[in-house]
Protein backbone atom coordinates (compact mmCIF):
# COMPACT_ATOMS: atom_id res chain seq x y z
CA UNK A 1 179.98 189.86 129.38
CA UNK A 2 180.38 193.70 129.09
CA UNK A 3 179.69 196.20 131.91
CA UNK A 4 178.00 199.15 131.14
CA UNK A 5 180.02 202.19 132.37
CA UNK A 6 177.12 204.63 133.61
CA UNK A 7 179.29 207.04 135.22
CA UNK A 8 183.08 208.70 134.93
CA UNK A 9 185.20 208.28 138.09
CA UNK A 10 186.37 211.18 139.06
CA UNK A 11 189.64 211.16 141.10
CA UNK A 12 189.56 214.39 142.05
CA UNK A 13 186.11 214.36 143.59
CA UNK A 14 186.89 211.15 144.77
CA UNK A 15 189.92 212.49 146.78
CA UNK A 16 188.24 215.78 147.94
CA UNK A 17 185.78 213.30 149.56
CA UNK A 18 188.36 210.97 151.46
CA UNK A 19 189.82 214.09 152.44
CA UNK A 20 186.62 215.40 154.03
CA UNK A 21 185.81 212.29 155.44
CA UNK A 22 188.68 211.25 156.85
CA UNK A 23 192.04 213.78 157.06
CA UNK A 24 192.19 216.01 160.18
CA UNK A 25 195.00 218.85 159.86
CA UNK A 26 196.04 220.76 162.90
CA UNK A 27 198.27 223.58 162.26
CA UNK A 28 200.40 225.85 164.43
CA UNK A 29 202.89 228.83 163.77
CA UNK A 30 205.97 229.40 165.29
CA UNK A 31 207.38 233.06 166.26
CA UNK A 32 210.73 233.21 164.27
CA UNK A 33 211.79 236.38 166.78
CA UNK A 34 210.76 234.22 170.03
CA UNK A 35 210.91 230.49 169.46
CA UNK A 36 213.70 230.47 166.55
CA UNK A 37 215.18 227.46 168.86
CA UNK A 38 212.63 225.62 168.27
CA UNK A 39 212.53 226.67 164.33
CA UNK A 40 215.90 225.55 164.50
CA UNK A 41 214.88 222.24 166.03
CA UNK A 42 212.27 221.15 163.74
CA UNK A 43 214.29 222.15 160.53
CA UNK A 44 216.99 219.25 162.00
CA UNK A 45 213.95 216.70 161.87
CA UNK A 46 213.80 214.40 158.60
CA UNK A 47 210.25 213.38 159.38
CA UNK A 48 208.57 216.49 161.36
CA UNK A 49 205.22 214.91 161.25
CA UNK A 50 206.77 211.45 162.65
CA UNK A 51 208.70 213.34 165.09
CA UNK A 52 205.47 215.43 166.63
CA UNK A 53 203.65 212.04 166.75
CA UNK A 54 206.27 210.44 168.68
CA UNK A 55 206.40 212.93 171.13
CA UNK A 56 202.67 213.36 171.26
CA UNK A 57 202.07 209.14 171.91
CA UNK A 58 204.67 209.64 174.59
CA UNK A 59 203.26 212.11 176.34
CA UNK A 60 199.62 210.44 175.96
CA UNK A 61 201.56 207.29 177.57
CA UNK A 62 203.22 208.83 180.28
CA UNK A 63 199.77 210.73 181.35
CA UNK A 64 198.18 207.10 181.30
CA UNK A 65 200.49 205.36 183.68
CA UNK A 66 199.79 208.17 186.27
């Protein structure tokens, strides 16, 4: 039995979509004259995006069990 192929995937547009759909990015910026500690801090991290969810889930648990 053969399938008919009516339409190309397209990865790209499929990605884009996922993206829309279901990626949230939050960004912030850091002041390298003011908050260079914390510059400093974040460079040490091998996972920065692990590390600010850690913290994050910690905090969220600590509020909870107030």
């Amino acid at each position: 039995m053969k399938f008919k192929v009516t339409e190309e995937f397209n990865q790209g547009q499929y990605t884009q979509q996922y993206i829309k759909e279901n990626i949230r990015q939050i960004r912030f910026t850091l002041n390298q004259r003011t908050e260079q500690d914390l510059i400093d801090w974040m460079d040490q991290q091998p996972n920065k995006q692990g590390y600010l969810k850690q913290l994050i889930r910690a905090d969220m648990e600590s509020k909870r069990n107030l």
